[in-house]
PDB file of N, CA and C in Angstrom:
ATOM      1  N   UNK A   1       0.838  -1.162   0.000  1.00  0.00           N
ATOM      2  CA  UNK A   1       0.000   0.000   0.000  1.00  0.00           C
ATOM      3  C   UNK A   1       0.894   1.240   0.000  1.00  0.00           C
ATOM      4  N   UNK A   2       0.589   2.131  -1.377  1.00  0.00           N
ATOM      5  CA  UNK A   2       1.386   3.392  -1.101  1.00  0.00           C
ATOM      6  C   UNK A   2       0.894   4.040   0.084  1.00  0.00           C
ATOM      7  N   UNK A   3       1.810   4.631   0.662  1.00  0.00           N
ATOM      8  CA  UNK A   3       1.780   6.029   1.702  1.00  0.00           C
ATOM      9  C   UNK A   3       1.394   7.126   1.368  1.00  0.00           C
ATOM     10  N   UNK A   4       0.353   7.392   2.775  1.00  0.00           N
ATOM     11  CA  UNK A   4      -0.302   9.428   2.115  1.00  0.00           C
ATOM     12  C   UNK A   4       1.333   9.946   2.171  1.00  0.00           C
ATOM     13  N   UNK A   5       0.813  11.291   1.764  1.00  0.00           N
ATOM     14  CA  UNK A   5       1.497  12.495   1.830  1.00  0.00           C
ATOM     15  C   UNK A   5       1.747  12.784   3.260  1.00  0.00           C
ATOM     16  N   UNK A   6       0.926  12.472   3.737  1.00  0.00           N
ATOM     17  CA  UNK A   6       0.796  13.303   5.143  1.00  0.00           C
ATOM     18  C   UNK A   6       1.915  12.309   5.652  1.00  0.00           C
ATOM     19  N   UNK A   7       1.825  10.701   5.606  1.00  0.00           N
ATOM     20  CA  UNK A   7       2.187  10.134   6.356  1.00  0.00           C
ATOM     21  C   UNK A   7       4.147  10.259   5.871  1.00  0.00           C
ATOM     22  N   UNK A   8       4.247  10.292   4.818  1.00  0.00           N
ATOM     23  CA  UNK A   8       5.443  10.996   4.139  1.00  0.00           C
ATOM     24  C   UNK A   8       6.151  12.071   4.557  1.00  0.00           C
ATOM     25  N   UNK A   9       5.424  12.950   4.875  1.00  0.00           N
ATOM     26  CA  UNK A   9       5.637  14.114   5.765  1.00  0.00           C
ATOM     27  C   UNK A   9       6.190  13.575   6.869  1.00  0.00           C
ATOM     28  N   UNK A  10       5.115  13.015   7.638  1.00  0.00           N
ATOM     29  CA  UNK A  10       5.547  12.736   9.175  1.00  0.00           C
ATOM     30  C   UNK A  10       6.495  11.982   9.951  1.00  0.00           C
ATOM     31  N   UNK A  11       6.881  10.982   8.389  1.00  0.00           N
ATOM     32  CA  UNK A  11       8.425  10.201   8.670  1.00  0.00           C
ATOM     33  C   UNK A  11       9.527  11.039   8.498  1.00  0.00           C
ATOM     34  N   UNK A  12       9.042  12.122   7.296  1.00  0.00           N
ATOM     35  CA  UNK A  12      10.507  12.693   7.012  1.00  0.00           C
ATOM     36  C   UNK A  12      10.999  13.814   7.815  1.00  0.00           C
ATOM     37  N   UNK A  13       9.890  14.032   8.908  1.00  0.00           N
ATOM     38  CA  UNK A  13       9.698  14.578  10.108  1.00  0.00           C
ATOM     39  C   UNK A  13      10.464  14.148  11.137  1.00  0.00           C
ATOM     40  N   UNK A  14      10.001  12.786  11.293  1.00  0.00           N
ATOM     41  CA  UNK A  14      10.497  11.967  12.385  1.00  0.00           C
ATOM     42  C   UNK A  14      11.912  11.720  12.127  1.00  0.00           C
ATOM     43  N   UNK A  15      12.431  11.356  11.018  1.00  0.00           N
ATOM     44  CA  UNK A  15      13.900  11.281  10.427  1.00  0.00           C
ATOM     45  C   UNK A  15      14.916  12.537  10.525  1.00  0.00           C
ATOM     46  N   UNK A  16      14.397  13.780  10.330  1.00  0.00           N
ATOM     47  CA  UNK A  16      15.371  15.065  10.512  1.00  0.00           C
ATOM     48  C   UNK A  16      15.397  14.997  11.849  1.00  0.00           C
ATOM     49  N   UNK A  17      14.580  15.017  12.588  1.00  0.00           N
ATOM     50  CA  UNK A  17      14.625  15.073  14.174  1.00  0.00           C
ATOM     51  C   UNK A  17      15.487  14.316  14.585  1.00  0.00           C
ATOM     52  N   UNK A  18      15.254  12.979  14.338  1.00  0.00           N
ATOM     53  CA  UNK A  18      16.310  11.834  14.928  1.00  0.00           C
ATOM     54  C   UNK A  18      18.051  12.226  14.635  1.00  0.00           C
ATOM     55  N   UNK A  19      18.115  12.491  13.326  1.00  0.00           N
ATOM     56  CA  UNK A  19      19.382  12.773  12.515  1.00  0.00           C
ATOM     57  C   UNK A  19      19.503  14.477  13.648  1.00  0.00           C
ATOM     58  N   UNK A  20      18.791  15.387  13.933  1.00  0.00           N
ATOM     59  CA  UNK A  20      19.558  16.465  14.721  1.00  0.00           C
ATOM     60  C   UNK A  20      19.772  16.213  15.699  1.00  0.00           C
ATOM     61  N   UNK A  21      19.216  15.087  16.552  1.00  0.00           N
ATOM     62  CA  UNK A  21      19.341  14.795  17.725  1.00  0.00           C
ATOM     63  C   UNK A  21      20.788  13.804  18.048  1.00  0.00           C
ATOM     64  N   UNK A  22      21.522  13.656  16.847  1.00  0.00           N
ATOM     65  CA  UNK A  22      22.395  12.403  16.944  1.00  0.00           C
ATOM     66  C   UNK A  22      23.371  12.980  17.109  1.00  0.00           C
ATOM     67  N   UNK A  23      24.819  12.834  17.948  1.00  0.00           N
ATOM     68  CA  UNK A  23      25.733  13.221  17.820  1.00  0.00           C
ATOM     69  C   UNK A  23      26.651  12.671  17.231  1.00  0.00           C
ATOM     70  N   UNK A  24      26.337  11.917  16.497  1.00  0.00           N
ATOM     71  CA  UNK A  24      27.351  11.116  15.119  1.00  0.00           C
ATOM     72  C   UNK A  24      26.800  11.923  13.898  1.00  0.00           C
ATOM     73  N   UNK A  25      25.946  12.662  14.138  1.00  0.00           N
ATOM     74  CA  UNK A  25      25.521  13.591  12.760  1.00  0.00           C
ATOM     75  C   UNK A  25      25.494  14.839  12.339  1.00  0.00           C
ATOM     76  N   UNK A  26      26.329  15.654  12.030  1.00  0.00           N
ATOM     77  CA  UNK A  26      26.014  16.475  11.687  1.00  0.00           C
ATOM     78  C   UNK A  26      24.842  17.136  10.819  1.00  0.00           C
ATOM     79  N   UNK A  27      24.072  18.073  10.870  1.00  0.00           N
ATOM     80  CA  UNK A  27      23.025  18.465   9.710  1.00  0.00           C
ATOM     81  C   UNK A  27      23.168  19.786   9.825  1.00  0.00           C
ATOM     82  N   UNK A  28      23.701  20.447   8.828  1.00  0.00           N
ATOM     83  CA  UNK A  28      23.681  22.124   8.339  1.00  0.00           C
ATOM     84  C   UNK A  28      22.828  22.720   8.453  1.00  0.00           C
ATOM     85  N   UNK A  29      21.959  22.226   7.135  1.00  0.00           N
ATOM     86  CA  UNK A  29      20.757  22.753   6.989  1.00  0.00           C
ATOM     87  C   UNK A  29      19.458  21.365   6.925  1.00  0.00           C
ATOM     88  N   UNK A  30      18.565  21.162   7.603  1.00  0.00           N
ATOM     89  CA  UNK A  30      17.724  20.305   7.685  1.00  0.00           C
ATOM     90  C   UNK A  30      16.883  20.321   6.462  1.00  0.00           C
ATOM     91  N   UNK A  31      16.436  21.608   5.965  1.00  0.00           N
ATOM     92  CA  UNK A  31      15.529  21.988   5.152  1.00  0.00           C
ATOM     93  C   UNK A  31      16.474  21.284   3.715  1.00  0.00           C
ATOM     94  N   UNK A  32      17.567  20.833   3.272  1.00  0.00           N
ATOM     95  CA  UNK A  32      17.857  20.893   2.376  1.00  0.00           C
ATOM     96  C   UNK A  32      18.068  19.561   2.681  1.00  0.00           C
ATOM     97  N   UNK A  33      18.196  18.498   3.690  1.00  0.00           N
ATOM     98  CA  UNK A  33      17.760  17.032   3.739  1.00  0.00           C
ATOM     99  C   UNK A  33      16.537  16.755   3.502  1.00  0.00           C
ATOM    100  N   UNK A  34      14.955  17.599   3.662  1.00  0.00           N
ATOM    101  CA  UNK A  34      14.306  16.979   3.752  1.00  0.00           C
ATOM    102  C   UNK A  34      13.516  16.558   1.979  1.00  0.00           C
ATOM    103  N   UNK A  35      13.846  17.630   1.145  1.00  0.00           N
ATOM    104  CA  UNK A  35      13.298  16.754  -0.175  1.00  0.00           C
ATOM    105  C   UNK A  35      13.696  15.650  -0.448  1.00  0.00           C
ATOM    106  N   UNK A  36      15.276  15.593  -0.377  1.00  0.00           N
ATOM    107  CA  UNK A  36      16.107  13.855   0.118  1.00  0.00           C
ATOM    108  C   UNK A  36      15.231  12.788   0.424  1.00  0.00           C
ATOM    109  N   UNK A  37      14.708  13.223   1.450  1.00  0.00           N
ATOM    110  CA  UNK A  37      14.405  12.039   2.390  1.00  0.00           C
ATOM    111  C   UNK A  37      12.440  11.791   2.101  1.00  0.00           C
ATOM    112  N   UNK A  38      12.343  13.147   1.661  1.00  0.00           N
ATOM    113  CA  UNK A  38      11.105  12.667   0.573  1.00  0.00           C
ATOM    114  C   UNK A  38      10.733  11.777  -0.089  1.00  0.00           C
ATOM    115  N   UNK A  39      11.663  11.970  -1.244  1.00  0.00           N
ATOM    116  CA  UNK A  39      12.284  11.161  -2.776  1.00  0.00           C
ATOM    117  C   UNK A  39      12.522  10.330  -2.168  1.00  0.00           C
ATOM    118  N   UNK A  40      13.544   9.568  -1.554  1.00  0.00           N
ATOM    119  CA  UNK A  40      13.478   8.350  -0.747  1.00  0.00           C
ATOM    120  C   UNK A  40      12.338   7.551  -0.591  1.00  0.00           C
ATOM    121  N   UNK A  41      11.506   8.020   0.697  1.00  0.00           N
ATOM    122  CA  UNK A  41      10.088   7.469   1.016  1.00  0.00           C
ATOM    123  C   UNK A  41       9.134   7.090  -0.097  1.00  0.00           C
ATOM    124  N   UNK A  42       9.130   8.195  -0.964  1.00  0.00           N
ATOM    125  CA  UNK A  42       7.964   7.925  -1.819  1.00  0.00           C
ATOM    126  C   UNK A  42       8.741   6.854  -2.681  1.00  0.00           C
ATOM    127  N   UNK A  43       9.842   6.715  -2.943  1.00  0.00           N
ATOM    128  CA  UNK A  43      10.371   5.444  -4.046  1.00  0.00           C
ATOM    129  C   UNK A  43       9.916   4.392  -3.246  1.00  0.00           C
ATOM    130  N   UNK A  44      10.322   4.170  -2.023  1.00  0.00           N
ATOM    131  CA  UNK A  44      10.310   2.630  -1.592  1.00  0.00           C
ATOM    132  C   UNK A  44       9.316   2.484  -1.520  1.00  0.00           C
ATOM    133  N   UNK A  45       8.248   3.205  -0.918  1.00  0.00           N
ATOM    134  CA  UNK A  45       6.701   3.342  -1.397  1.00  0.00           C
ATOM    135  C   UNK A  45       6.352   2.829  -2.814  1.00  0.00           C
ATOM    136  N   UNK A  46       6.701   3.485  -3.402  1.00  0.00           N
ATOM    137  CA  UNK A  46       6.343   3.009  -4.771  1.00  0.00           C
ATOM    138  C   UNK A  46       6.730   1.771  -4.712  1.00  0.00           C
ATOM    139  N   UNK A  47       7.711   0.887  -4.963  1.00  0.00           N
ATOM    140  CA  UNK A  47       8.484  -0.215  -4.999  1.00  0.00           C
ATOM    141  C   UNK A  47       7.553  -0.928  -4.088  1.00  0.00           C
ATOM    142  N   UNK A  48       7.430  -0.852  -2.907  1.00  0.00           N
ATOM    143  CA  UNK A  48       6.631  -1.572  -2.384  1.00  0.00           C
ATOM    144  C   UNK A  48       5.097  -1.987  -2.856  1.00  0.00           C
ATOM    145  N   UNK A  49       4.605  -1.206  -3.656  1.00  0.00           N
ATOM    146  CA  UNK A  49       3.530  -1.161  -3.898  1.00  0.00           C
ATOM    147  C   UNK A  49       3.476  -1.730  -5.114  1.00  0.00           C
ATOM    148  N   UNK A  50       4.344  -1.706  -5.895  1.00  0.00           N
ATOM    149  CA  UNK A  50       4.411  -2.196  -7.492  1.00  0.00           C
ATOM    150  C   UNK A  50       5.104  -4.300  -6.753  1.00  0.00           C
ATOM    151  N   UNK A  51       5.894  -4.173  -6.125  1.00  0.00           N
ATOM    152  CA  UNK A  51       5.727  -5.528  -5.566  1.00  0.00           C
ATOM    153  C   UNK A  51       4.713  -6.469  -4.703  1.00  0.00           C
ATOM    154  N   UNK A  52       4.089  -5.625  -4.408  1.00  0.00           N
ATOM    155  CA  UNK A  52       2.874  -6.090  -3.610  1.00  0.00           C
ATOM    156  C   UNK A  52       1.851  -6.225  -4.455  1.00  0.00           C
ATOM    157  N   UNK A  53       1.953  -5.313  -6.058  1.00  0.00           N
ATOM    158  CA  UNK A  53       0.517  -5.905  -7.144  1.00  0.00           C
ATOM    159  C   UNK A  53       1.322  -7.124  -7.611  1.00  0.00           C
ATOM    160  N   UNK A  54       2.365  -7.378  -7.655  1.00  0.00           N
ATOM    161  CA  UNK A  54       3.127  -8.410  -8.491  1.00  0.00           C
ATOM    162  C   UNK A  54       2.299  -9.679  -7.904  1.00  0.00           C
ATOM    163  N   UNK A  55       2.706  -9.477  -6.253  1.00  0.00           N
ATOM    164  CA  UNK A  55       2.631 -10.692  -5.678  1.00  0.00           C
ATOM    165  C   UNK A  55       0.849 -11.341  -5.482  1.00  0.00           C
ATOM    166  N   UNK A  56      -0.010 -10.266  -5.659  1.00  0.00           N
ATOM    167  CA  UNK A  56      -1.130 -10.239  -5.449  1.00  0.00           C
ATOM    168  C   UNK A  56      -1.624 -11.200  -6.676  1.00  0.00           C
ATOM    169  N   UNK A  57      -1.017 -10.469  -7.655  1.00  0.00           N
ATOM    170  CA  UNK A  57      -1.183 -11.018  -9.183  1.00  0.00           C
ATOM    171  C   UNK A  57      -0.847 -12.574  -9.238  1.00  0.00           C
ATOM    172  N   UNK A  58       0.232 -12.698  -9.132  1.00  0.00           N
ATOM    173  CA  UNK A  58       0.881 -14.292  -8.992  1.00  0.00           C
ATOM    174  C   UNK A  58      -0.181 -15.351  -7.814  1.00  0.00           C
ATOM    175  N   UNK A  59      -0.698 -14.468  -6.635  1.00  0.00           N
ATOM    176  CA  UNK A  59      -1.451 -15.252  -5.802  1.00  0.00           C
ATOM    177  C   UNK A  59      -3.244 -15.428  -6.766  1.00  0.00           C
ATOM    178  N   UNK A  60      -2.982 -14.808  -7.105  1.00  0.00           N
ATOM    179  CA  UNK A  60      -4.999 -14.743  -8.015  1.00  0.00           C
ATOM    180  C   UNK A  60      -5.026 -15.853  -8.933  1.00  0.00           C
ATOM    181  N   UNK A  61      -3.240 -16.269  -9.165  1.00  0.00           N
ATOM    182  CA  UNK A  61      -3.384 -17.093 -10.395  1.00  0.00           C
ATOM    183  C   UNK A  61      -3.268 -18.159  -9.913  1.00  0.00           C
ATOM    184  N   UNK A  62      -3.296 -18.725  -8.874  1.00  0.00           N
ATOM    185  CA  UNK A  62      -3.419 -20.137  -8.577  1.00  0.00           C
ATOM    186  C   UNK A  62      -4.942 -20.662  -8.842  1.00  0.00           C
ATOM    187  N   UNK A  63      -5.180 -21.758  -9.042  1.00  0.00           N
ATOM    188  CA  UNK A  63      -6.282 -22.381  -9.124  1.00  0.00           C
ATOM    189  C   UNK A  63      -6.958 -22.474  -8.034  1.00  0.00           C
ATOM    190  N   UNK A  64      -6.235 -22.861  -7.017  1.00  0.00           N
ATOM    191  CA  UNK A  64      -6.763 -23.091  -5.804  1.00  0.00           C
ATOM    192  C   UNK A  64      -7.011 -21.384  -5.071  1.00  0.00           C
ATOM    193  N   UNK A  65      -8.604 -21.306  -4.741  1.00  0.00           N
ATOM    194  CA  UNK A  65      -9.061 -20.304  -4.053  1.00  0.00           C
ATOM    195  C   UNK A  65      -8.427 -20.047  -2.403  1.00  0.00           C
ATOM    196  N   UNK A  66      -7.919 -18.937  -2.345  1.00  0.00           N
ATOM    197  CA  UNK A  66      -7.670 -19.106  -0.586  1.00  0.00           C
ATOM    198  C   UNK A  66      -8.319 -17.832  -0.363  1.00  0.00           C
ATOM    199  N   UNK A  67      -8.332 -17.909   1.002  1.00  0.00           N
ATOM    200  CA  UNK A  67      -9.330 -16.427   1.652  1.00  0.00           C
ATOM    201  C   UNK A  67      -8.332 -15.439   1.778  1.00  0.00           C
ATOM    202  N   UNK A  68      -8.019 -14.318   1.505  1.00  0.00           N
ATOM    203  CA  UNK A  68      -6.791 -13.412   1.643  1.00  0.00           C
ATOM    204  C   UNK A  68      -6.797 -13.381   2.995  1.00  0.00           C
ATOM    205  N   UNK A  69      -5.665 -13.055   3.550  1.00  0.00           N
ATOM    206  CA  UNK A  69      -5.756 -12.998   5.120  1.00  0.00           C
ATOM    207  C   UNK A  69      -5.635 -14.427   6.313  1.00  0.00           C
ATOM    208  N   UNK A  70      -5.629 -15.349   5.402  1.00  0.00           N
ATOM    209  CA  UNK A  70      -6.013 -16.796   6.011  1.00  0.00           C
ATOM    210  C   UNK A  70      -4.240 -17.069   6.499  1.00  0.00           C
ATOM    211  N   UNK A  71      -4.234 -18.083   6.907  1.00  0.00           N
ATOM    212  CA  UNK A  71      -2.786 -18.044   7.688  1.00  0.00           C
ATOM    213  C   UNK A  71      -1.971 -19.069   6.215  1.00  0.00           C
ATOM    214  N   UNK A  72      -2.451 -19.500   5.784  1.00  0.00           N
ATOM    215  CA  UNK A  72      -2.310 -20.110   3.979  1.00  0.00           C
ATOM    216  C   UNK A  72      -1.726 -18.844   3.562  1.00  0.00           C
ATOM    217  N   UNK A  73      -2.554 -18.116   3.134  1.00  0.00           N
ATOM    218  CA  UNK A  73      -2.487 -16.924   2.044  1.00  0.00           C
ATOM    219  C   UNK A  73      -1.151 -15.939   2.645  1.00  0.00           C
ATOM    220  N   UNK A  74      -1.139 -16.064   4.232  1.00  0.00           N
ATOM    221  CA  UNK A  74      -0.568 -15.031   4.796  1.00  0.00           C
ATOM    222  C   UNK A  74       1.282 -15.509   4.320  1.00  0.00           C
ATOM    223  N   UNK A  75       1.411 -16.992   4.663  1.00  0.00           N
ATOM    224  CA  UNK A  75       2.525 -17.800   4.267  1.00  0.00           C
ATOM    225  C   UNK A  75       2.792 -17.801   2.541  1.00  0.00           C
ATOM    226  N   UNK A  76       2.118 -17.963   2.388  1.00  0.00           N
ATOM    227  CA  UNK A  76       2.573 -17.845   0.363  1.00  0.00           C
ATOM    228  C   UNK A  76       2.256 -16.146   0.089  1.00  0.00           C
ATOM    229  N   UNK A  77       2.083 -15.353   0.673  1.00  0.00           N
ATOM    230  CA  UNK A  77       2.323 -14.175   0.231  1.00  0.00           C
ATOM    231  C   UNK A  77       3.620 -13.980   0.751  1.00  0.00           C
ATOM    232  N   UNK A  78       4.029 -14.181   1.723  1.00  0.00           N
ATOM    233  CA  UNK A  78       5.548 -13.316   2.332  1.00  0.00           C
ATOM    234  C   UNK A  78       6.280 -14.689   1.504  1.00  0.00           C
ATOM    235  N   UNK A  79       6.473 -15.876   1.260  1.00  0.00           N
ATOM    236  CA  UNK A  79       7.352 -16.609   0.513  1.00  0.00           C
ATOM    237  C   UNK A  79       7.191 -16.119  -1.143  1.00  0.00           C
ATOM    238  N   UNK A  80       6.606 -15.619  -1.492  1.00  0.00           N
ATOM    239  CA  UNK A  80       6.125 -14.939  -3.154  1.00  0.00           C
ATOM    240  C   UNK A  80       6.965 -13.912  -2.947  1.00  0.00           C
ATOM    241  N   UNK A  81       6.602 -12.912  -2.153  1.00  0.00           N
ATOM    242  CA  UNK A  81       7.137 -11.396  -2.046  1.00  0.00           C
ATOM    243  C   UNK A  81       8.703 -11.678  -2.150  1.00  0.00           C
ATOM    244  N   UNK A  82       8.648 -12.437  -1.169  1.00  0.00           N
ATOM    245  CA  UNK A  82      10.685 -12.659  -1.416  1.00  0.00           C
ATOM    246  C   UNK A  82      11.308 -13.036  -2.388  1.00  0.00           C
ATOM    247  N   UNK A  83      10.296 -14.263  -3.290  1.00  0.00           N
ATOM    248  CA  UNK A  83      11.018 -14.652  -4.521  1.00  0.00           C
ATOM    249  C   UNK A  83      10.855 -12.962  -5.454  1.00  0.00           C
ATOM    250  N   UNK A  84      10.159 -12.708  -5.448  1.00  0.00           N
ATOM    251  CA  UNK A  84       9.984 -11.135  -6.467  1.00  0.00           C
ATOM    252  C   UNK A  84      10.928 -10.122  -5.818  1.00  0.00           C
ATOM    253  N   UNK A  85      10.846 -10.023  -4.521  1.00  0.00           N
ATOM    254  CA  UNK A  85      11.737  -9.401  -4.354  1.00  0.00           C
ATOM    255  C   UNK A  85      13.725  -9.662  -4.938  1.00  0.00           C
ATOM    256  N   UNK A  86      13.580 -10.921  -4.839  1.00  0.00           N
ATOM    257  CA  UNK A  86      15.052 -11.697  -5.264  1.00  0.00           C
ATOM    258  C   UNK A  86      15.007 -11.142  -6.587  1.00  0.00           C
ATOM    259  N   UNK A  87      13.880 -12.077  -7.507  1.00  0.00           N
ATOM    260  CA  UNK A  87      14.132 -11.728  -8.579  1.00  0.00           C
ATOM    261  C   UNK A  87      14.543 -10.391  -9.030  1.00  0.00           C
ATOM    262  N   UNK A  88      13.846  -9.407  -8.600  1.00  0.00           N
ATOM    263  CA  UNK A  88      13.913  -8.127  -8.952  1.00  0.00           C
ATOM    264  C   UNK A  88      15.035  -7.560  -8.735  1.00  0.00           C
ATOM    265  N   UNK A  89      15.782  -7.448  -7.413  1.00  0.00           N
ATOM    266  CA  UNK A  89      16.992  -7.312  -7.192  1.00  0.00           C
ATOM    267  C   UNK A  89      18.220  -7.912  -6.935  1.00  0.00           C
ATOM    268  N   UNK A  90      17.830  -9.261  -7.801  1.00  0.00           N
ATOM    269  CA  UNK A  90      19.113 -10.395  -8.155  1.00  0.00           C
ATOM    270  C   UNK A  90      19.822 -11.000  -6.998  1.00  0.00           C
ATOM    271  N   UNK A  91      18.930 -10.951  -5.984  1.00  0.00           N
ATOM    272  CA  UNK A  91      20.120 -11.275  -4.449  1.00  0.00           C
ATOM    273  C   UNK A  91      20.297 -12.832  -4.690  1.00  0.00           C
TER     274      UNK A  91
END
């Protein structure tokens, strides 16, 4: 599921804060990390979401009906996601 805006916001919120609060970190200017850390969120967002229709897709195509959510469905979705995930990024 992509992420609101809002909720985008409120990580990249939660992330400058953490990063000023660190003393292994320097940050200059915060305002000029945070489109960074925008662009970030919304990719893996995306990515997540374009892997999660993959896997949805691959689960519809079995013959055999399962109830989404069932402790079945819940196990062959996270073992699917990983093979797509592999595939996709060759690990």
């Amino acid at each position: 599921m992509r992420m609101s805006r809002e909720r985008i916001f409120h990580l990249t919120d939660l992330i400058v804060k953490e990063l000023e609060a660190s003393p292994a970190v320097q940050v200059k200017n915060a305002e000029d990390l945070r489109p960074e850390i925008m662009r970030a969120l919304t990719e893996e967002s995306k990515l997540e979401e374009s892997i999660d229709g993959e896997v949805r897709k691959i689960l519809g195509s079995y013959s055999r009906n399962m109830p989404e959510g069932s402790r079945e469905w819940e196990v062959l979705y996270q073992k699917t996601r990983e093979e797509v995930f592999k595939r996709r990024f060759r690990l």
